[in-house]
PDB file of N, CA and C in Angstrom:
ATOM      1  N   UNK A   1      35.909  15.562  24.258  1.00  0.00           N
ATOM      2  CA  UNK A   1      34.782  16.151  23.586  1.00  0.00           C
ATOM      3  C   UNK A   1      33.611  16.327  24.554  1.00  0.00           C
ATOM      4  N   UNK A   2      33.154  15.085  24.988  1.00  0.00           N
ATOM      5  CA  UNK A   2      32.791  15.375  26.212  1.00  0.00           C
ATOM      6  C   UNK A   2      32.442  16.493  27.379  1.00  0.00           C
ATOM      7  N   UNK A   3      33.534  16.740  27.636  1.00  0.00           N
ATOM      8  CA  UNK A   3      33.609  17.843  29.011  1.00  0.00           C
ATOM      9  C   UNK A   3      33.539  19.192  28.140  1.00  0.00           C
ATOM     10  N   UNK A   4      34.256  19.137  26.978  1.00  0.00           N
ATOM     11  CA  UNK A   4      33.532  20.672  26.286  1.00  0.00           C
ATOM     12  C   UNK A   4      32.247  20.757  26.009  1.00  0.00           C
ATOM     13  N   UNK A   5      31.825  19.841  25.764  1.00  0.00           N
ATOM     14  CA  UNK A   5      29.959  20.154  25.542  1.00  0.00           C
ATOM     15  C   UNK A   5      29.486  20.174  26.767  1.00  0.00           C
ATOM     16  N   UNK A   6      29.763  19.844  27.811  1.00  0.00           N
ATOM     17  CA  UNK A   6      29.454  20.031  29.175  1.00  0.00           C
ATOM     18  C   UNK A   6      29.602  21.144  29.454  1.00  0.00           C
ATOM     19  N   UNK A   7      30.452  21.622  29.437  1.00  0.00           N
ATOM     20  CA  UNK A   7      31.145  22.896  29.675  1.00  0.00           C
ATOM     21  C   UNK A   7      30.143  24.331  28.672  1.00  0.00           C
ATOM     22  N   UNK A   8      29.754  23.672  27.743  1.00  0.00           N
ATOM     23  CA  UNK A   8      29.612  24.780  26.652  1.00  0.00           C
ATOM     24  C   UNK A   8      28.047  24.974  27.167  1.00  0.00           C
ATOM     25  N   UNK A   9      27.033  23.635  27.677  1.00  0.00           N
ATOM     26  CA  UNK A   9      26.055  23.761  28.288  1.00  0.00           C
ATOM     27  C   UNK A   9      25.178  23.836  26.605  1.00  0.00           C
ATOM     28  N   UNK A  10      25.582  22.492  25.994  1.00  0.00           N
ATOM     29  CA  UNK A  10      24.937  22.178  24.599  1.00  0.00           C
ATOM     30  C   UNK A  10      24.185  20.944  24.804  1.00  0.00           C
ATOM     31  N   UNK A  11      23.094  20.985  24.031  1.00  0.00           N
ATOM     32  CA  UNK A  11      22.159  19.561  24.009  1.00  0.00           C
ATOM     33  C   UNK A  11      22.141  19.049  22.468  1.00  0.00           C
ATOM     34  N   UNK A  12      23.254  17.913  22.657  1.00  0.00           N
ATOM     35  CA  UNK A  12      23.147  17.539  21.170  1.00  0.00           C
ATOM     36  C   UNK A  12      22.176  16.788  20.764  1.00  0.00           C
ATOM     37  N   UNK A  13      21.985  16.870  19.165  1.00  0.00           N
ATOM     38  CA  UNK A  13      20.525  16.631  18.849  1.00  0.00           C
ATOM     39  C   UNK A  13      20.756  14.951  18.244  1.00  0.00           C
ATOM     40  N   UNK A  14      22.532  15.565  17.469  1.00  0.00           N
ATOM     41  CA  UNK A  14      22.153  14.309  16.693  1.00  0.00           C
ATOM     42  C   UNK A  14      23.877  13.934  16.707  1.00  0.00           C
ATOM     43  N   UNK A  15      24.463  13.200  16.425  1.00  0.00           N
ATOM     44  CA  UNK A  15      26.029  12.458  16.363  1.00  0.00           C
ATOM     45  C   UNK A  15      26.246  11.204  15.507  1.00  0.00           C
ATOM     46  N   UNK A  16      27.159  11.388  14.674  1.00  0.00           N
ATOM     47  CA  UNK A  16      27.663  10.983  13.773  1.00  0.00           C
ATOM     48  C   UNK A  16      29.017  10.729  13.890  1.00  0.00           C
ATOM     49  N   UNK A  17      29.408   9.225  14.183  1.00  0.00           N
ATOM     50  CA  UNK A  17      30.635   8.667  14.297  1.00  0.00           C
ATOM     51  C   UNK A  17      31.032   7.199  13.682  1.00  0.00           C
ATOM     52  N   UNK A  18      32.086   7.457  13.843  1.00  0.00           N
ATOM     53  CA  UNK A  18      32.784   6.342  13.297  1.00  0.00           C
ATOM     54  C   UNK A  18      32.660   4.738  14.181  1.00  0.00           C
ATOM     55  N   UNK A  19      32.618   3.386  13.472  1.00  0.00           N
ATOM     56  CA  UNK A  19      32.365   2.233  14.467  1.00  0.00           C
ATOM     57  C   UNK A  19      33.264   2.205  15.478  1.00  0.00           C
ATOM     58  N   UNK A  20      34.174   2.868  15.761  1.00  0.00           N
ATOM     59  CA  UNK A  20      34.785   2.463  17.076  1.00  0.00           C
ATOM     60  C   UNK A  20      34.889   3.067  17.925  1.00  0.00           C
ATOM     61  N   UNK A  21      33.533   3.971  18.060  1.00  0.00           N
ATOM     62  CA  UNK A  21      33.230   4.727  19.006  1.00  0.00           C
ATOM     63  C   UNK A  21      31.777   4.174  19.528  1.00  0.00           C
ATOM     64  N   UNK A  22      30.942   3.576  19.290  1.00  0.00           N
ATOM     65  CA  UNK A  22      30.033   3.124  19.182  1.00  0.00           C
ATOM     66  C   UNK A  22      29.505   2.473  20.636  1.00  0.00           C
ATOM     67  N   UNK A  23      30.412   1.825  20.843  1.00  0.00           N
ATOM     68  CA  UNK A  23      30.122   1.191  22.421  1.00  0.00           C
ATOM     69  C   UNK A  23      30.284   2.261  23.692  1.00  0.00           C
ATOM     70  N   UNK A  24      30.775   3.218  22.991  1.00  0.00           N
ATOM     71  CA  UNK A  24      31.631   4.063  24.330  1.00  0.00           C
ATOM     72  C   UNK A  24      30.806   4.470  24.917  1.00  0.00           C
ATOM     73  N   UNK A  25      30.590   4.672  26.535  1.00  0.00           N
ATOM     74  CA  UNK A  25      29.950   5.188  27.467  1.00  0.00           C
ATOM     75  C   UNK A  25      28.886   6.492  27.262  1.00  0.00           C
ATOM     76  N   UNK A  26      29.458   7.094  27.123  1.00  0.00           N
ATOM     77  CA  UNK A  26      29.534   8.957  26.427  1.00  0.00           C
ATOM     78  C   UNK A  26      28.083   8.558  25.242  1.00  0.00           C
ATOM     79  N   UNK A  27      28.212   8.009  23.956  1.00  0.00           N
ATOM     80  CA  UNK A  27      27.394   7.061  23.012  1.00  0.00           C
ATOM     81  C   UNK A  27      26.293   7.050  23.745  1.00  0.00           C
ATOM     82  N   UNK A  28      26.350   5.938  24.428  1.00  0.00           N
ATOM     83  CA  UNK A  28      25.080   5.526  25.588  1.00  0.00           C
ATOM     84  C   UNK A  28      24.423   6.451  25.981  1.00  0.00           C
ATOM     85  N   UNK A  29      24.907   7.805  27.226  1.00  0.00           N
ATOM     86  CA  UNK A  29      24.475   8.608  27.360  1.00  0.00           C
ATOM     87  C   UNK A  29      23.879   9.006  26.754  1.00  0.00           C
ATOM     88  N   UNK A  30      24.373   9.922  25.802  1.00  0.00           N
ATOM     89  CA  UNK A  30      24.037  11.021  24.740  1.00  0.00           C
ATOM     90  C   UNK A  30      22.762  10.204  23.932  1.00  0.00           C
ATOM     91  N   UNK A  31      22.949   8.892  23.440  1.00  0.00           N
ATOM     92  CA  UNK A  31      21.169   8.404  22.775  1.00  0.00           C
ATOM     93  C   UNK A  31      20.228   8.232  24.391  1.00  0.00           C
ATOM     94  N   UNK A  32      20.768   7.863  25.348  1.00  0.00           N
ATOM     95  CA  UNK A  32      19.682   7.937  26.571  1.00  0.00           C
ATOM     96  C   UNK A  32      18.854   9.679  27.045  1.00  0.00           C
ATOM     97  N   UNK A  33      19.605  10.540  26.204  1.00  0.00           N
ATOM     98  CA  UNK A  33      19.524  11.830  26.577  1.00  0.00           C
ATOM     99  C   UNK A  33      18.554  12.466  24.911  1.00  0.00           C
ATOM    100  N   UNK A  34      18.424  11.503  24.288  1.00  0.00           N
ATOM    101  CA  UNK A  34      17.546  11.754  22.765  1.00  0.00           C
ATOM    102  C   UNK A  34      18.385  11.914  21.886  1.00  0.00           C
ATOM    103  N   UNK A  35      19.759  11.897  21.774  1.00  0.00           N
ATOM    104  CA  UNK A  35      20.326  12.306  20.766  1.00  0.00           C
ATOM    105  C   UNK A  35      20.220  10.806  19.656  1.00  0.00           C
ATOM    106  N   UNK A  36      20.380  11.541  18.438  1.00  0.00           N
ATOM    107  CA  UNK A  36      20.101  10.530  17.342  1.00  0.00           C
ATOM    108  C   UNK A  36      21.421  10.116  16.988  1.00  0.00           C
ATOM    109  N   UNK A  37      22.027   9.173  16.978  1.00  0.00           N
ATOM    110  CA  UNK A  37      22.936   8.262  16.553  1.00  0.00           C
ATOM    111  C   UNK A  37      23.140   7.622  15.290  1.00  0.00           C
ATOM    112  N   UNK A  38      24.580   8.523  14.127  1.00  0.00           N
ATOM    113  CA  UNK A  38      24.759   7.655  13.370  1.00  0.00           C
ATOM    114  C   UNK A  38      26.073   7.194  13.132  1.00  0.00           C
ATOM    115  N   UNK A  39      25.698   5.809  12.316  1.00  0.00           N
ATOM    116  CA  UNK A  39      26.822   5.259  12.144  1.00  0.00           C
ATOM    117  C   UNK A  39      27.265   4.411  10.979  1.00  0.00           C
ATOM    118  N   UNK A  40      27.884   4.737  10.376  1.00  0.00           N
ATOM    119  CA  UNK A  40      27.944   3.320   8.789  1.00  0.00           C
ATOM    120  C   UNK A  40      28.062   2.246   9.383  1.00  0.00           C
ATOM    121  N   UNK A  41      27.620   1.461   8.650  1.00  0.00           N
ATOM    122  CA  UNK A  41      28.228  -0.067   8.644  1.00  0.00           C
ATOM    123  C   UNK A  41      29.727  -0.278   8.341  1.00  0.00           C
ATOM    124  N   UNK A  42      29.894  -1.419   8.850  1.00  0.00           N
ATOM    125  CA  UNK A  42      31.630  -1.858   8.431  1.00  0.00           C
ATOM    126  C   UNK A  42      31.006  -2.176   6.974  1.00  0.00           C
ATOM    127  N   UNK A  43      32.054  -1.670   6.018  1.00  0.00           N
ATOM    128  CA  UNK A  43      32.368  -2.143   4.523  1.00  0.00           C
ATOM    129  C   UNK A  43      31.898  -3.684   4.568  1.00  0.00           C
ATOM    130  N   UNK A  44      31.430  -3.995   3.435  1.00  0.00           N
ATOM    131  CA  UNK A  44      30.958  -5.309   3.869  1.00  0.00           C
ATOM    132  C   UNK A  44      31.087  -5.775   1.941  1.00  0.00           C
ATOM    133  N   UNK A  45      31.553  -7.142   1.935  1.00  0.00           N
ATOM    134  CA  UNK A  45      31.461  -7.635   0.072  1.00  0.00           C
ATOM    135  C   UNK A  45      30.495  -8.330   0.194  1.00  0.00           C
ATOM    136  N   UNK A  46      29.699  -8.389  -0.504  1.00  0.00           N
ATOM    137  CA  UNK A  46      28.567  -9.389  -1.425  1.00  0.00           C
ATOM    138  C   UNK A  46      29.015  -9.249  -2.654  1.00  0.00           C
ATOM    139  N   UNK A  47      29.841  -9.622  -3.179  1.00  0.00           N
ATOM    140  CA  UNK A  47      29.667  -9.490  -4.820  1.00  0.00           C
ATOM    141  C   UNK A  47      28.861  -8.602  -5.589  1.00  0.00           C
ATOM    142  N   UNK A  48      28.519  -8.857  -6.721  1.00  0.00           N
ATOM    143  CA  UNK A  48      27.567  -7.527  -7.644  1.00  0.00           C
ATOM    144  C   UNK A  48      26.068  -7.864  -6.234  1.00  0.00           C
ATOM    145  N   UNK A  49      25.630  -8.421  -5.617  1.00  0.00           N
ATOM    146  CA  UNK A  49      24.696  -8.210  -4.949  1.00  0.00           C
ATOM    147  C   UNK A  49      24.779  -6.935  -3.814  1.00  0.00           C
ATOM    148  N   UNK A  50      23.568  -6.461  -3.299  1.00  0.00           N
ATOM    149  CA  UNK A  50      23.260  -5.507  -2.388  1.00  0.00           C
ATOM    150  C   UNK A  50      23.999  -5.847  -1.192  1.00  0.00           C
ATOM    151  N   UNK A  51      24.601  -4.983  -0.844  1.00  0.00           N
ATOM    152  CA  UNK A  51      25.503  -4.632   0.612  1.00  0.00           C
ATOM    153  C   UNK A  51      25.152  -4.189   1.435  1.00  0.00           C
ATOM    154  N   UNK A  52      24.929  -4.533   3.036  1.00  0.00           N
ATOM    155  CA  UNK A  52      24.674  -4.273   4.178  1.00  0.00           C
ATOM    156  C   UNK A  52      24.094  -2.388   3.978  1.00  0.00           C
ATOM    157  N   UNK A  53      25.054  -1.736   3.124  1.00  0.00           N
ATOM    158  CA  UNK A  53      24.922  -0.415   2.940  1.00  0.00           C
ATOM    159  C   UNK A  53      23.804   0.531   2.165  1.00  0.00           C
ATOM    160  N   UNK A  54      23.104  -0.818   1.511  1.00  0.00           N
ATOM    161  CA  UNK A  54      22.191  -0.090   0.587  1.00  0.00           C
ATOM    162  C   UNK A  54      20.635  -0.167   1.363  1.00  0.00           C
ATOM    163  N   UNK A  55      21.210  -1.137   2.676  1.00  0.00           N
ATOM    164  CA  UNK A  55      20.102  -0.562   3.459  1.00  0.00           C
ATOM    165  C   UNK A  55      19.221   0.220   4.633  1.00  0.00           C
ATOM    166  N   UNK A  56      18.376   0.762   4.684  1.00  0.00           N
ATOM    167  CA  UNK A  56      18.569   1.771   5.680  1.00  0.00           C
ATOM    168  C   UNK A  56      18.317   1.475   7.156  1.00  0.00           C
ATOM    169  N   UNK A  57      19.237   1.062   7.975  1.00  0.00           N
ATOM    170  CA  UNK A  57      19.753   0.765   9.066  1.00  0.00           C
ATOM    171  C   UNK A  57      18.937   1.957   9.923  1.00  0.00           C
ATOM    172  N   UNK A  58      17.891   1.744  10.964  1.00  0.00           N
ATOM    173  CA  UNK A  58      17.265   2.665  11.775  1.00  0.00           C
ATOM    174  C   UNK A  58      17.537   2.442  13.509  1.00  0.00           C
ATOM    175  N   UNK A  59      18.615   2.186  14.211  1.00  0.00           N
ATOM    176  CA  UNK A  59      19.309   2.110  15.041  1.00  0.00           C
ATOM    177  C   UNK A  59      18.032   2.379  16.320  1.00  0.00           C
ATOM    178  N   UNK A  60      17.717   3.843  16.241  1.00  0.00           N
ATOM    179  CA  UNK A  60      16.388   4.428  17.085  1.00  0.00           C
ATOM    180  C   UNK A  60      15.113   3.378  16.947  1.00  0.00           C
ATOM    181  N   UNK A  61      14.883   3.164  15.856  1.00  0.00           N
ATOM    182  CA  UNK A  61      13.331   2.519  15.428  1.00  0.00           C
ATOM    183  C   UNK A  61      13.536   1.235  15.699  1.00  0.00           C
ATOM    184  N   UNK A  62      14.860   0.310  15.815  1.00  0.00           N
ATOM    185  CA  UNK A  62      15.563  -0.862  15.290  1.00  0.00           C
ATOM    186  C   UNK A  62      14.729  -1.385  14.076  1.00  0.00           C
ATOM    187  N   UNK A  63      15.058  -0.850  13.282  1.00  0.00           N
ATOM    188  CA  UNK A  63      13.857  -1.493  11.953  1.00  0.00           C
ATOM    189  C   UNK A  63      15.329  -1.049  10.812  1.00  0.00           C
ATOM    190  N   UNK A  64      14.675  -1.900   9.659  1.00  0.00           N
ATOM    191  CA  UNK A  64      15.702  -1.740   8.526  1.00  0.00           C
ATOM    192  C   UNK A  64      14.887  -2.317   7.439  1.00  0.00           C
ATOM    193  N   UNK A  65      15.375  -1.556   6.355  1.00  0.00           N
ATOM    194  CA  UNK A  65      14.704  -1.489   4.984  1.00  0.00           C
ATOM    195  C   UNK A  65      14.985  -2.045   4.356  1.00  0.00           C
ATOM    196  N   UNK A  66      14.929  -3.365   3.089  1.00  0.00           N
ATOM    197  CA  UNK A  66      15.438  -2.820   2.383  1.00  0.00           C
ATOM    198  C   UNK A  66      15.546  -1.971   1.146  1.00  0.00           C
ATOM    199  N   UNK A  67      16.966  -1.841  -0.174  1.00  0.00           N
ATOM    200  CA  UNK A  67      16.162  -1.316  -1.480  1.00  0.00           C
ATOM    201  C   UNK A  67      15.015  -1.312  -1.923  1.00  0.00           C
ATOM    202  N   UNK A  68      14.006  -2.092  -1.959  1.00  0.00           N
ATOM    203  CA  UNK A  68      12.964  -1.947  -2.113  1.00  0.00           C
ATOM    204  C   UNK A  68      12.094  -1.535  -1.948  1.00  0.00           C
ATOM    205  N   UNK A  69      12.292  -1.131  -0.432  1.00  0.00           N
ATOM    206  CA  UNK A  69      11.548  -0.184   0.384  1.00  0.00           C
ATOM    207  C   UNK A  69      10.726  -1.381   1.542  1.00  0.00           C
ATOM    208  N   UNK A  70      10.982  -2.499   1.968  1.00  0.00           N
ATOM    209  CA  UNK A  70      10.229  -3.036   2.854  1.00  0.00           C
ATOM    210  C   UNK A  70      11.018  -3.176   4.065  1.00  0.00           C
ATOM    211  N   UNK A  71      10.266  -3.028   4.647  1.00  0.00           N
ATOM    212  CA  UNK A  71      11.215  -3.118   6.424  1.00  0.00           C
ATOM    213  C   UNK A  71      10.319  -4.017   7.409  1.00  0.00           C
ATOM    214  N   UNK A  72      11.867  -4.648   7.992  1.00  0.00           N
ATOM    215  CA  UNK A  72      11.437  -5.653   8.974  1.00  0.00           C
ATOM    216  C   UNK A  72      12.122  -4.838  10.764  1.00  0.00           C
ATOM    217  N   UNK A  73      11.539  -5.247  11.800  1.00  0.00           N
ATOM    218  CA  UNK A  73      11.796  -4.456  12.743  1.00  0.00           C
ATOM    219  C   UNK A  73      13.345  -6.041  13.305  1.00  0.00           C
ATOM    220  N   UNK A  74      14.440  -5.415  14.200  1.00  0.00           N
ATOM    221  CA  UNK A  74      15.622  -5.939  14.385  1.00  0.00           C
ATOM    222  C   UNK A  74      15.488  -6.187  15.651  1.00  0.00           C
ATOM    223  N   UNK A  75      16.464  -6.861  16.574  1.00  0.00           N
ATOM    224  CA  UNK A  75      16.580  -7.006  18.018  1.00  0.00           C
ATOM    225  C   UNK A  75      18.233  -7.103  18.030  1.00  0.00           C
ATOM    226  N   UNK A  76      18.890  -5.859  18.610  1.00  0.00           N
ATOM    227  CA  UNK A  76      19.977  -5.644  18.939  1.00  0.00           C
ATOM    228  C   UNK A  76      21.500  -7.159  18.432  1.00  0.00           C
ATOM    229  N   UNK A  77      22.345  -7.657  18.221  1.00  0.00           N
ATOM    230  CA  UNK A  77      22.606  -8.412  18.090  1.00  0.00           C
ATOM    231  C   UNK A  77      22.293  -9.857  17.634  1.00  0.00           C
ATOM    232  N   UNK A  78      21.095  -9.566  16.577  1.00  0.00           N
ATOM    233  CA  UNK A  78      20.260 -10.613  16.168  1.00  0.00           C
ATOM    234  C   UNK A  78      20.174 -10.202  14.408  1.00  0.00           C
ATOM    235  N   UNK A  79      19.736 -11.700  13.941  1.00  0.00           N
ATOM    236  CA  UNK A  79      19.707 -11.337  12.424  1.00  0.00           C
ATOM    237  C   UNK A  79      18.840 -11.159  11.810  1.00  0.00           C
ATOM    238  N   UNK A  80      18.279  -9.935  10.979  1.00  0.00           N
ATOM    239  CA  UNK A  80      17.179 -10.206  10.295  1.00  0.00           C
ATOM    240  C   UNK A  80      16.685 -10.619   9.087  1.00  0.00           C
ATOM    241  N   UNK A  81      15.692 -11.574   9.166  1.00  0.00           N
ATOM    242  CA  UNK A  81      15.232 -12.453   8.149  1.00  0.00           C
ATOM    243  C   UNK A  81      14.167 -11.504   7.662  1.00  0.00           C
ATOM    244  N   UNK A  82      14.207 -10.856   6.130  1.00  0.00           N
ATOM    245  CA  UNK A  82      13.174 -10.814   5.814  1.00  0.00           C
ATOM    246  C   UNK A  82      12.191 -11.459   4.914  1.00  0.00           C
ATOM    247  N   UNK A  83      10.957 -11.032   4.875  1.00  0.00           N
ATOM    248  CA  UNK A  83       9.988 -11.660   5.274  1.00  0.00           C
ATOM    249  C   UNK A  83      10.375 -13.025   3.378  1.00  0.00           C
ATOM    250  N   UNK A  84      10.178 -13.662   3.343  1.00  0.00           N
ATOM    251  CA  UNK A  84      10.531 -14.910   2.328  1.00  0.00           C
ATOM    252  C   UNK A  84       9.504 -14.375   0.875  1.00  0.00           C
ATOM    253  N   UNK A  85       8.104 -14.507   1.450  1.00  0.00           N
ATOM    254  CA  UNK A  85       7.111 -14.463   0.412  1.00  0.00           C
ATOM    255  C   UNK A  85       7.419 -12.886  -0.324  1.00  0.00           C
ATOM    256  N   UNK A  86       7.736 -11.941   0.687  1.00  0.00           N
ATOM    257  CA  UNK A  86       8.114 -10.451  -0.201  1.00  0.00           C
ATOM    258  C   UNK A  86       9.382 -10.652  -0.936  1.00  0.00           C
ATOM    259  N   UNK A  87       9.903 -11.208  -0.237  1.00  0.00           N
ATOM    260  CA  UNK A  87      11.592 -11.585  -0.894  1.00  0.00           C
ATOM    261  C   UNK A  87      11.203 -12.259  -2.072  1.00  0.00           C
ATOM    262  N   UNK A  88      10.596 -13.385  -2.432  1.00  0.00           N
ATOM    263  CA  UNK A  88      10.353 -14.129  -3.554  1.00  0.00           C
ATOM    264  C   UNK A  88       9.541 -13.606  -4.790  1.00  0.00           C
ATOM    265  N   UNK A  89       8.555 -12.859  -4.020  1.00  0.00           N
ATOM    266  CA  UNK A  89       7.930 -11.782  -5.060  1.00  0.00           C
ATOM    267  C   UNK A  89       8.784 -10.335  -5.918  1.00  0.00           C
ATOM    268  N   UNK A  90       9.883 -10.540  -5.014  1.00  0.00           N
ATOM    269  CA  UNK A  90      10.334  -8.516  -5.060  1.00  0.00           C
ATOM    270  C   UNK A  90      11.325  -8.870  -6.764  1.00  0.00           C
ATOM    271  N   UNK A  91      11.168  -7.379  -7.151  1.00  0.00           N
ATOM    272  CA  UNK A  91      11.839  -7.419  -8.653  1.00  0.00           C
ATOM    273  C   UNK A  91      13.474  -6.724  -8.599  1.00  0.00           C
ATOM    274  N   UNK A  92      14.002  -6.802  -7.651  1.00  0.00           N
ATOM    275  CA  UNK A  92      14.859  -6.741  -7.709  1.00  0.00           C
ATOM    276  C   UNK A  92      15.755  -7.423  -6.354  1.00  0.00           C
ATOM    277  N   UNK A  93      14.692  -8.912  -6.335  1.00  0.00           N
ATOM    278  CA  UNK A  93      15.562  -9.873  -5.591  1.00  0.00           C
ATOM    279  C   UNK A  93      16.661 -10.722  -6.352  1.00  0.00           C
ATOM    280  N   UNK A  94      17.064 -10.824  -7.852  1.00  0.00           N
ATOM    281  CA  UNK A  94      18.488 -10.997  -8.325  1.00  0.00           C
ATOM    282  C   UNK A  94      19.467 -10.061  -7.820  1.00  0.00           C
ATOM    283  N   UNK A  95      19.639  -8.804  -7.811  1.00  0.00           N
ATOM    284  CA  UNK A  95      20.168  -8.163  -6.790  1.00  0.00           C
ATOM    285  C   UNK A  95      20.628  -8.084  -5.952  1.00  0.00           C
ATOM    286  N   UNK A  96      19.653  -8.684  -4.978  1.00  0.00           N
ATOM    287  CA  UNK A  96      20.008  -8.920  -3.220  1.00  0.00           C
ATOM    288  C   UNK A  96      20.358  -9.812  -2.727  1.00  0.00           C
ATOM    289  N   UNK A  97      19.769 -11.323  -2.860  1.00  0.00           N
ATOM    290  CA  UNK A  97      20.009 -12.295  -2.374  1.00  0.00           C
ATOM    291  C   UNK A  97      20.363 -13.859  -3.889  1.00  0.00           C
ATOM    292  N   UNK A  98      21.267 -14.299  -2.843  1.00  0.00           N
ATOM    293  CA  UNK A  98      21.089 -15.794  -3.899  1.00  0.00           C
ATOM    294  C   UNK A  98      20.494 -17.196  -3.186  1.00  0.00           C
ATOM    295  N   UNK A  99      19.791 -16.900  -1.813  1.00  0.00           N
ATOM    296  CA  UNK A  99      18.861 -17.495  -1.517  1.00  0.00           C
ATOM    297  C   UNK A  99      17.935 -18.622  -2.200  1.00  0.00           C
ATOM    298  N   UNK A 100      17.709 -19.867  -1.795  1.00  0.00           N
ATOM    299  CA  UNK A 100      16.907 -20.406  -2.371  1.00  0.00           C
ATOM    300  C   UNK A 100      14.829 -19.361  -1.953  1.00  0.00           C
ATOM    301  N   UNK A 101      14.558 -19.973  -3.198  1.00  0.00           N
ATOM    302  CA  UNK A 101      12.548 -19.069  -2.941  1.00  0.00           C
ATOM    303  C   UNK A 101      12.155 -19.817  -1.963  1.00  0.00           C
ATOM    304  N   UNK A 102      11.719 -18.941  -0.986  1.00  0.00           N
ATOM    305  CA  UNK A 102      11.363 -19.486   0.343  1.00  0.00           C
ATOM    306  C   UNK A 102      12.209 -19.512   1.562  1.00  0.00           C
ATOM    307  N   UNK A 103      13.656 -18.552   1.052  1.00  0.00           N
ATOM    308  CA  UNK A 103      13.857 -18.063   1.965  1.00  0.00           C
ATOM    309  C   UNK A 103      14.174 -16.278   1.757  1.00  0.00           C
ATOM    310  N   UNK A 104      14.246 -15.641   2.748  1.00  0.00           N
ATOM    311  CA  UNK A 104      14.306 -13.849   2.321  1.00  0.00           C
ATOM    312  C   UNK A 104      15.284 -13.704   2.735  1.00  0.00           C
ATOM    313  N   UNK A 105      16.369 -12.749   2.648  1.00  0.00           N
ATOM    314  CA  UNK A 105      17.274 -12.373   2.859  1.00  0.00           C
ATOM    315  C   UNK A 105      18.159 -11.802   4.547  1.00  0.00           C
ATOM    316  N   UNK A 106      19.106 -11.893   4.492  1.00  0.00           N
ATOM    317  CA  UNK A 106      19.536 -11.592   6.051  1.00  0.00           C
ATOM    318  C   UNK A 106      20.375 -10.465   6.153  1.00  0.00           C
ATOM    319  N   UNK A 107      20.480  -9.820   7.114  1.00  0.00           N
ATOM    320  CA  UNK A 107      21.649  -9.273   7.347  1.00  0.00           C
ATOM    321  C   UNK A 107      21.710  -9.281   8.929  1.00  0.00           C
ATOM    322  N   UNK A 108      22.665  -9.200   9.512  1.00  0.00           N
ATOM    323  CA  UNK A 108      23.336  -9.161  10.987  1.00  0.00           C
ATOM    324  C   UNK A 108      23.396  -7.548  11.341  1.00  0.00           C
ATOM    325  N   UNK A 109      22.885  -7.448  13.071  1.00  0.00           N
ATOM    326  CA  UNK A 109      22.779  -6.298  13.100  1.00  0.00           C
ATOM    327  C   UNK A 109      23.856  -7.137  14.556  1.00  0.00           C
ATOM    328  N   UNK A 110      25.159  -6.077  14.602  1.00  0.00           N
ATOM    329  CA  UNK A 110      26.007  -5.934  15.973  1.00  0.00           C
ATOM    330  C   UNK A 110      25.156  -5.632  17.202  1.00  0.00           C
ATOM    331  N   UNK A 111      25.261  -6.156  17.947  1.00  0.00           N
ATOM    332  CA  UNK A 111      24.819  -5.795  19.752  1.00  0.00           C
ATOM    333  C   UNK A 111      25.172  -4.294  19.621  1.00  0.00           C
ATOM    334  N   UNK A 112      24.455  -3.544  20.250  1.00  0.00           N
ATOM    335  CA  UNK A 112      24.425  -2.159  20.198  1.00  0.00           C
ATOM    336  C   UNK A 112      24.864  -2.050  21.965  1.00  0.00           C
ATOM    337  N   UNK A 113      26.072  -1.378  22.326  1.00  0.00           N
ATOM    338  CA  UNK A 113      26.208  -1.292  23.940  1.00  0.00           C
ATOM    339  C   UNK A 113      25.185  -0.073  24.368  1.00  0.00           C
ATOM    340  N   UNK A 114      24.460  -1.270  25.631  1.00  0.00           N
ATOM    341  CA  UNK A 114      23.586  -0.016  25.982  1.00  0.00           C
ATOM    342  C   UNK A 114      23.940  -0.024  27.923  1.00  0.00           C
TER     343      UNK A 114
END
């Protein structure tokens, strides 16, 4: 794929792939070159609670939302805690977490190969 967009003398804007392409060299490039990078999450179970998926994962920004609309900023291969006191306040923290109050919710973000 590669050498045809080379070839074709295209500047991609934006790419959309699957996780097991993610680390690949080519990947790297192409976001070092501005292109926007997406990617689902692996399927993930929580029970009737909110799934890795319902939140919006910002790879470029490293920041992530969640349903609710609050976002905490991420560090590549690290987990984010959000913030406890919004978590304990929010109305649709039965939903998300089964956390004790006083703590906010997590999710794991994979090392991103850079």
């Amino acid at each position: 794929m590669v050498a045809v967009i080379e070839r074709q003398v295209i500047h991609v804007v934006e790419t959309h792939i699957d996780r097991g392409y993610i680390a690949s060299p080519s990947i790297t490039e192409l976001e070092t070159e501005g292109s926007l990078i997406f990617c689902k999450p692996w399927k993930t179970q929580n029970g009737d609670l909110h799934t890795k998926e319902d939140f919006n994962i910002n790879l470029k920004n490293k920041t992530a939302t969640c349903p609710a609309g609050h976002c905490e900023k991420f560090e590549y291969g690290k987990t984010v805690q959000f913030n406890p006191v919004v978590c304990d306040k929010c109305a649709v923290r039965t939903n998300c977490t089964k956390a004790a109050d006083g703590k906010g919710r997590t999710i794991s973000i994979l090392t991103w190969s850079k």
